[in-house]
PDB file of N, CA and C in Angstrom:
ATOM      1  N   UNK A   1      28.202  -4.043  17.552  1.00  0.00           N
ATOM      2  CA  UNK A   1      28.085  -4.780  16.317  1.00  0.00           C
ATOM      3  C   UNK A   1      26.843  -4.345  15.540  1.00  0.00           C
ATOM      4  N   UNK A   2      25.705  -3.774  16.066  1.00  0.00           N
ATOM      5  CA  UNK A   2      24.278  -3.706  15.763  1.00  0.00           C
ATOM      6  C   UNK A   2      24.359  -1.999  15.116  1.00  0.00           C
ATOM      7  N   UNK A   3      25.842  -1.576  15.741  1.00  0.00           N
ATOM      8  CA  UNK A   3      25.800  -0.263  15.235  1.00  0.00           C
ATOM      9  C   UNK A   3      26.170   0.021  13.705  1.00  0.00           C
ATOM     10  N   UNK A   4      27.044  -0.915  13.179  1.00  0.00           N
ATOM     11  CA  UNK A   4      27.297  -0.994  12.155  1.00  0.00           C
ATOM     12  C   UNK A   4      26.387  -1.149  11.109  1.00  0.00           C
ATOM     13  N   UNK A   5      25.028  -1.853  11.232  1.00  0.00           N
ATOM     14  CA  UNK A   5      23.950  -1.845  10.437  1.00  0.00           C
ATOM     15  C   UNK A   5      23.287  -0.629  10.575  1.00  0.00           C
ATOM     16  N   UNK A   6      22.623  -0.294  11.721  1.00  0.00           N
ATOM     17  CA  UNK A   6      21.915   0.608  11.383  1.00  0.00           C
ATOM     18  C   UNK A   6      22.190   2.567  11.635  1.00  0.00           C
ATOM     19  N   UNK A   7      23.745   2.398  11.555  1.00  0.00           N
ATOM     20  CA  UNK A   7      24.268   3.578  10.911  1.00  0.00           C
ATOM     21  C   UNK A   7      24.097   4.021   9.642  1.00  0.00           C
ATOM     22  N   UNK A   8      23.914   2.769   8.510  1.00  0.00           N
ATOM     23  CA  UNK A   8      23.872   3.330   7.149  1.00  0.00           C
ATOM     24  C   UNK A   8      22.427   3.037   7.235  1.00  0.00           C
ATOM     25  N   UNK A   9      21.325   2.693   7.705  1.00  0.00           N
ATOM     26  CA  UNK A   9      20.360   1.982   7.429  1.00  0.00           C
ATOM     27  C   UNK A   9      19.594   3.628   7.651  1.00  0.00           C
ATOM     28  N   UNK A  10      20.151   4.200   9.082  1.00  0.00           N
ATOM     29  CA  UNK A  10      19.374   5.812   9.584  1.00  0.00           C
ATOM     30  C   UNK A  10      20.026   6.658   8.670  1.00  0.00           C
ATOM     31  N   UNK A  11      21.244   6.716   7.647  1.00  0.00           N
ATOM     32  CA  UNK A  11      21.653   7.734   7.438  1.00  0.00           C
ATOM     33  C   UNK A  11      21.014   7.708   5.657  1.00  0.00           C
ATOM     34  N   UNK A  12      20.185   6.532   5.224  1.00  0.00           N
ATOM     35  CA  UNK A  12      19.894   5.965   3.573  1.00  0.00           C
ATOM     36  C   UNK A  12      18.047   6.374   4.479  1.00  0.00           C
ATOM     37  N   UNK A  13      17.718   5.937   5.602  1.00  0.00           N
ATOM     38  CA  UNK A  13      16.673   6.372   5.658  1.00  0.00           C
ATOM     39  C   UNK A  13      16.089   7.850   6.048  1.00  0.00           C
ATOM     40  N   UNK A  14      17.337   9.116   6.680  1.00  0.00           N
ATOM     41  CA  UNK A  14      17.063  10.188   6.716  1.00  0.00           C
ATOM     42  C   UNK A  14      17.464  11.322   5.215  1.00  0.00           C
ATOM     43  N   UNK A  15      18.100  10.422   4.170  1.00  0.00           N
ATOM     44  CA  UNK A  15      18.201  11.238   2.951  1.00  0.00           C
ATOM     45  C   UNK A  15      16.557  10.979   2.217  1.00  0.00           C
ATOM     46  N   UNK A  16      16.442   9.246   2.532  1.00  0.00           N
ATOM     47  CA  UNK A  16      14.862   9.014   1.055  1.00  0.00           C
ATOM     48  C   UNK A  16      13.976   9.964   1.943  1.00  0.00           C
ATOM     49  N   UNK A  17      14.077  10.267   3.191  1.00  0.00           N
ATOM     50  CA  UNK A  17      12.847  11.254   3.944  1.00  0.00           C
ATOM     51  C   UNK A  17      12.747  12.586   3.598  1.00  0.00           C
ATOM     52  N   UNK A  18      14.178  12.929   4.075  1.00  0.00           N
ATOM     53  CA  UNK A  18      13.921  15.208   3.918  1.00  0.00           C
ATOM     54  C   UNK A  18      14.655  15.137   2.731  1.00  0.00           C
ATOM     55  N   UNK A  19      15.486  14.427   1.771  1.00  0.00           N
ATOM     56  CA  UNK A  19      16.173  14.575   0.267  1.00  0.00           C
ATOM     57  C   UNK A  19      17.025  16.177  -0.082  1.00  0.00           C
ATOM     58  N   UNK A  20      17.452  16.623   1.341  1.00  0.00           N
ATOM     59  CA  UNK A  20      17.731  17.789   1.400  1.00  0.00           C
ATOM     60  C   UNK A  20      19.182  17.982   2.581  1.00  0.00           C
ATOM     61  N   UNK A  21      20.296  18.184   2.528  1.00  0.00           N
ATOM     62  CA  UNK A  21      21.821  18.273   3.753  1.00  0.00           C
ATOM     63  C   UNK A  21      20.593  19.534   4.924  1.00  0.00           C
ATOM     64  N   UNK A  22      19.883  20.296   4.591  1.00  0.00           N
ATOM     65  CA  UNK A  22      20.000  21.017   5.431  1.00  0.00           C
ATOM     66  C   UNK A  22      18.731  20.579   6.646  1.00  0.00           C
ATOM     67  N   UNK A  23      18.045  19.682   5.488  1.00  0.00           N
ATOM     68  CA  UNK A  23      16.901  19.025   6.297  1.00  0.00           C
ATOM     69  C   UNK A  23      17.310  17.875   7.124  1.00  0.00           C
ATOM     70  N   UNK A  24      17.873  17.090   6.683  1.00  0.00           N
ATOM     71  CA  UNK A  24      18.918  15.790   7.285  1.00  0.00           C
ATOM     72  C   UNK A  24      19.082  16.546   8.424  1.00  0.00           C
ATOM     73  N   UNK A  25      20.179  17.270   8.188  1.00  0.00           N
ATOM     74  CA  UNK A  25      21.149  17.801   9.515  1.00  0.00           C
ATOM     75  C   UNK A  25      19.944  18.526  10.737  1.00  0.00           C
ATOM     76  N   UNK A  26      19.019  19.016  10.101  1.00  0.00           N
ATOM     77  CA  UNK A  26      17.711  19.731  11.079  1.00  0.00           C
ATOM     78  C   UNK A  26      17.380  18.867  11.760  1.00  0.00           C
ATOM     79  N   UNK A  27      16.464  17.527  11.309  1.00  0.00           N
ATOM     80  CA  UNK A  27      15.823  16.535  11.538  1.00  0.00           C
ATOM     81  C   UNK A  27      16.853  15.538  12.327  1.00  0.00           C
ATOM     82  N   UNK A  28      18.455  15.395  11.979  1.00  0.00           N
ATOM     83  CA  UNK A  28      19.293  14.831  13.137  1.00  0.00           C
ATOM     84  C   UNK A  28      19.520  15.538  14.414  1.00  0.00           C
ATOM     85  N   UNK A  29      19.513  16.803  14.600  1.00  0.00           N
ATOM     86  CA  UNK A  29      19.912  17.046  15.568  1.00  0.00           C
ATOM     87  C   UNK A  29      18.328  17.327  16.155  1.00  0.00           C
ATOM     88  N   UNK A  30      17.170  17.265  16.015  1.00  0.00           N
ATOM     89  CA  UNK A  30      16.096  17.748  16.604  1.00  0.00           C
ATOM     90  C   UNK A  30      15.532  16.462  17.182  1.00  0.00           C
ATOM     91  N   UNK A  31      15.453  15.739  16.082  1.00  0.00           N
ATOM     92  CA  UNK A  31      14.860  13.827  17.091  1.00  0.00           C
ATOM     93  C   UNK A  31      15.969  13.079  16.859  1.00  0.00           C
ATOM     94  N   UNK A  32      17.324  13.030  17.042  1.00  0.00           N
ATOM     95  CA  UNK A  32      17.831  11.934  16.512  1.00  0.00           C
ATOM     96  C   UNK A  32      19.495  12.257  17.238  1.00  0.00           C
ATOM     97  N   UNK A  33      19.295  13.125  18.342  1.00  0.00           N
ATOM     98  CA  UNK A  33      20.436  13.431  18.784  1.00  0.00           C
ATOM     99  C   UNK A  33      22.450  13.241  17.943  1.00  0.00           C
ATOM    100  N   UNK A  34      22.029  13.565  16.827  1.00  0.00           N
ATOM    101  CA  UNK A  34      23.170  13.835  16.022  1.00  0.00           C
ATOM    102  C   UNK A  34      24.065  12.689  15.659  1.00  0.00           C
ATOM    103  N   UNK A  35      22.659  11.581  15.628  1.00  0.00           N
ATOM    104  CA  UNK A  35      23.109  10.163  15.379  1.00  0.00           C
ATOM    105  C   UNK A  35      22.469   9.532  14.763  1.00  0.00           C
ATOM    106  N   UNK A  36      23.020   8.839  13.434  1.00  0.00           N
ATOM    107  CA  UNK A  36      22.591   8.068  12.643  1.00  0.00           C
ATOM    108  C   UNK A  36      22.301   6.863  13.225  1.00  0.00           C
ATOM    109  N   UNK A  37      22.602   6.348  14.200  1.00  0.00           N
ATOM    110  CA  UNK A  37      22.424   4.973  14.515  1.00  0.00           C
ATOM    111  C   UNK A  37      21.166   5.011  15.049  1.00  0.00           C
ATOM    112  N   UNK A  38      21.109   6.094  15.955  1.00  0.00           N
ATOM    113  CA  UNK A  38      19.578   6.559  16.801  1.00  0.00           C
ATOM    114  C   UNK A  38      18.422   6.388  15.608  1.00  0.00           C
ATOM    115  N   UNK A  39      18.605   7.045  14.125  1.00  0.00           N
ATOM    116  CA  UNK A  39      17.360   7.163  13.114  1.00  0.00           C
ATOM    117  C   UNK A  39      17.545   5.802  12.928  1.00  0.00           C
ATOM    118  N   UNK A  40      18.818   4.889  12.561  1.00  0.00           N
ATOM    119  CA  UNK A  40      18.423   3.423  12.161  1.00  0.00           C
ATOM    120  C   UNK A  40      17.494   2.287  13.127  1.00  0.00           C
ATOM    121  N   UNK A  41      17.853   2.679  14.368  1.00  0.00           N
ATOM    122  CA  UNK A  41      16.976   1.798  15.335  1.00  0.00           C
ATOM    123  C   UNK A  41      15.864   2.510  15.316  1.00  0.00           C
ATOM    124  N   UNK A  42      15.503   3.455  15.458  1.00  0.00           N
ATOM    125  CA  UNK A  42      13.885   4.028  15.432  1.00  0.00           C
ATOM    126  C   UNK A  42      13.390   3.265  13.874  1.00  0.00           C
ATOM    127  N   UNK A  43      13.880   3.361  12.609  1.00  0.00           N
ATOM    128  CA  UNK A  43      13.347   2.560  11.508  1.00  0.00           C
ATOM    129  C   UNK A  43      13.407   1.097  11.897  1.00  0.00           C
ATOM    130  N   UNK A  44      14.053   0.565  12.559  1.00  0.00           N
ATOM    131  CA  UNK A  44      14.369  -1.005  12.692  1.00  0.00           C
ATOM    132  C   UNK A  44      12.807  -1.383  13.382  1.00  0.00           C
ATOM    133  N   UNK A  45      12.901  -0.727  14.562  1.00  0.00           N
ATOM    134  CA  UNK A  45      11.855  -0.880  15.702  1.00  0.00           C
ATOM    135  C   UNK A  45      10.583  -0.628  15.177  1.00  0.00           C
ATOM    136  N   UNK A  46      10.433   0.249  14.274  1.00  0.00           N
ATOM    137  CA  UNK A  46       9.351   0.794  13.984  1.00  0.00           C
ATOM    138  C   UNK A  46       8.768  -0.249  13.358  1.00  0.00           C
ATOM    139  N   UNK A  47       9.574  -0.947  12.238  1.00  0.00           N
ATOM    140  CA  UNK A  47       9.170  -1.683  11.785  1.00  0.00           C
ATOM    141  C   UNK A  47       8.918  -2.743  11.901  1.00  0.00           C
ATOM    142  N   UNK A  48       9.571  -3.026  12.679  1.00  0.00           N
ATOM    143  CA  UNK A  48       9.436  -4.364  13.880  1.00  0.00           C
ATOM    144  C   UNK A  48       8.070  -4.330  14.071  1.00  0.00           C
ATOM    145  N   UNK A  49       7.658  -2.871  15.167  1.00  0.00           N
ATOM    146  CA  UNK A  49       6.435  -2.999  16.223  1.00  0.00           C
ATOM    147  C   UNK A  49       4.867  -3.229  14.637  1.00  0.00           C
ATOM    148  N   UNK A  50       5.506  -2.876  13.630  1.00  0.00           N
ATOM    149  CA  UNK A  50       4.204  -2.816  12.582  1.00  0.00           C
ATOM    150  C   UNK A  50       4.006  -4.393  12.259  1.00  0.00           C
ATOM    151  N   UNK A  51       5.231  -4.731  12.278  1.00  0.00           N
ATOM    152  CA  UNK A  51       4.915  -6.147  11.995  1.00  0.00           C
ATOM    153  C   UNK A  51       4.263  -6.900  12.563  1.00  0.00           C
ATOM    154  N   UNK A  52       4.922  -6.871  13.937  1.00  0.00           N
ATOM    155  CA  UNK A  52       4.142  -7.601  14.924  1.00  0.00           C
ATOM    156  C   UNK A  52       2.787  -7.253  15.496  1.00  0.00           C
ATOM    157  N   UNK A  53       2.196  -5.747  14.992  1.00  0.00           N
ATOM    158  CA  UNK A  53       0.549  -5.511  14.886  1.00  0.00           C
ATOM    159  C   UNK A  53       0.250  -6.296  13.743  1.00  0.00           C
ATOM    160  N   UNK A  54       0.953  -6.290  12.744  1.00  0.00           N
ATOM    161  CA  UNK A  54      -0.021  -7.042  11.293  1.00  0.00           C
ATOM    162  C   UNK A  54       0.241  -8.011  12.135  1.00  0.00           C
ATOM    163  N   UNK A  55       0.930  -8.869  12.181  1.00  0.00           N
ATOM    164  CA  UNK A  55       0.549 -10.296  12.443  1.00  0.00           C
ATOM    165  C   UNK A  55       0.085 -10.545  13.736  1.00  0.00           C
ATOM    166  N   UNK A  56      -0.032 -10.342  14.424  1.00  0.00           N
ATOM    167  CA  UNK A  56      -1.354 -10.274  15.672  1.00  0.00           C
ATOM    168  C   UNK A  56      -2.537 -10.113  15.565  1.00  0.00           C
ATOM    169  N   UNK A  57      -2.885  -8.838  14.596  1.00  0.00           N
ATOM    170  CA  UNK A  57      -4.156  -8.555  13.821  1.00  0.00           C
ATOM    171  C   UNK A  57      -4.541  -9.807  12.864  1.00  0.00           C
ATOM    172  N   UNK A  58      -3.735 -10.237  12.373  1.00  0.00           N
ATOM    173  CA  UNK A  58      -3.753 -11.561  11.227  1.00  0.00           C
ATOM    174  C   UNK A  58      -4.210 -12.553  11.968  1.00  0.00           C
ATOM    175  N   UNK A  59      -3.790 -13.062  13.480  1.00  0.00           N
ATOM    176  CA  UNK A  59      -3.407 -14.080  14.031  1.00  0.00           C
ATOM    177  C   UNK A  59      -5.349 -13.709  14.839  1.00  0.00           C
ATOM    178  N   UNK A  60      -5.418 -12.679  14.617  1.00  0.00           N
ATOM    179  CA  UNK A  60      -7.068 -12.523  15.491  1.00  0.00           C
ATOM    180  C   UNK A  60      -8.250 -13.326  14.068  1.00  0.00           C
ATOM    181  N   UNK A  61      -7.835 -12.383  12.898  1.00  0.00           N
ATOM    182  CA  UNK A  61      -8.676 -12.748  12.070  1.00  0.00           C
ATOM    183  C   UNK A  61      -8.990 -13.784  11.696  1.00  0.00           C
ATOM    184  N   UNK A  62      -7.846 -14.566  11.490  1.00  0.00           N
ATOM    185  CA  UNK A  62      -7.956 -16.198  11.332  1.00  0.00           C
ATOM    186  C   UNK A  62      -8.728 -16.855  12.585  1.00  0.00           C
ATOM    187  N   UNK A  63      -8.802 -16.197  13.946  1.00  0.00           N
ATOM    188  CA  UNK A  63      -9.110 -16.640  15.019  1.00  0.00           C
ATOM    189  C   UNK A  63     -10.564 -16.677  14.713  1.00  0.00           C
ATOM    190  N   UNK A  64     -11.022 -15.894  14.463  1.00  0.00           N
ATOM    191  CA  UNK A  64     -12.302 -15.413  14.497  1.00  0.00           C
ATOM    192  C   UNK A  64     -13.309 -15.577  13.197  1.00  0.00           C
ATOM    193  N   UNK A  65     -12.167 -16.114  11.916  1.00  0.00           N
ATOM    194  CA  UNK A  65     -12.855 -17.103  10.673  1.00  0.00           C
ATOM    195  C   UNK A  65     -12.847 -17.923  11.196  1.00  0.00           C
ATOM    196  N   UNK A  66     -11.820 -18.956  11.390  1.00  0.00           N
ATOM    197  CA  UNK A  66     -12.139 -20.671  12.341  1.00  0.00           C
ATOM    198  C   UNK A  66     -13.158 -20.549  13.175  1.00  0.00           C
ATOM    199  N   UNK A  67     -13.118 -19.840  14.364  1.00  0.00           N
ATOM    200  CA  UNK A  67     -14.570 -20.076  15.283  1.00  0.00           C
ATOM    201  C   UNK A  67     -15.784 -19.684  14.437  1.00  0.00           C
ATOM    202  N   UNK A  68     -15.997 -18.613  13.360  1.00  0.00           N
ATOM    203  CA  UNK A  68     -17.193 -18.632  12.465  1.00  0.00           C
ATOM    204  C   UNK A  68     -17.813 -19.798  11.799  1.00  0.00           C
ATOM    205  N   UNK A  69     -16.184 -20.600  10.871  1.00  0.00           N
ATOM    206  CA  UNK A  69     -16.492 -21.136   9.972  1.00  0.00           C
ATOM    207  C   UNK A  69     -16.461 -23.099  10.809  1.00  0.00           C
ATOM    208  N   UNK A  70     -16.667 -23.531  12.007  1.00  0.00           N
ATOM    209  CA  UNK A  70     -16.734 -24.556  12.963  1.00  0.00           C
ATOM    210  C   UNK A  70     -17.977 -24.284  13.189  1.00  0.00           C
ATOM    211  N   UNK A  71     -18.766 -23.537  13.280  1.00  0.00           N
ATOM    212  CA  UNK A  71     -20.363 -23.189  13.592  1.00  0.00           C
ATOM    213  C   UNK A  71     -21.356 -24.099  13.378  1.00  0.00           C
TER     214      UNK A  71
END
């Protein structure tokens, strides 16, 4: 079911990248084993794991204004 999203999601995110059939097709078969679904979960995840650094990083800073600003 999960394949259905991020088939078009890897195949809209490997054209805005190399904007080129011969670069696509290079860049699929070199990291992406000749699968669009493979580039959509690497963008999904990726973006996932950034998120969850910003907001961890977020979740420190606020940590560390409150214990400043309780002083």
């Amino acid at each position: 079911m999960v394949e259905l999203l991020f088939i078009p999601v890897g195949w809209i995110y490997l054209w805005i990248r190399y904007r080129s059939s011969a670069k696509v097709k290079s860049a699929l078969q070199n990291h992406f084993d000749d699968e669009y679904y493979i580039a959509g979960a690497f963008l999904f995840y990726s973006l996932l794991l950034v998120s969850l650094g910003v907001s961890v990083f977020a979740l420190i800073l606020v940590t560390i204004y409150r214990a400043i600003i309780d002083l």
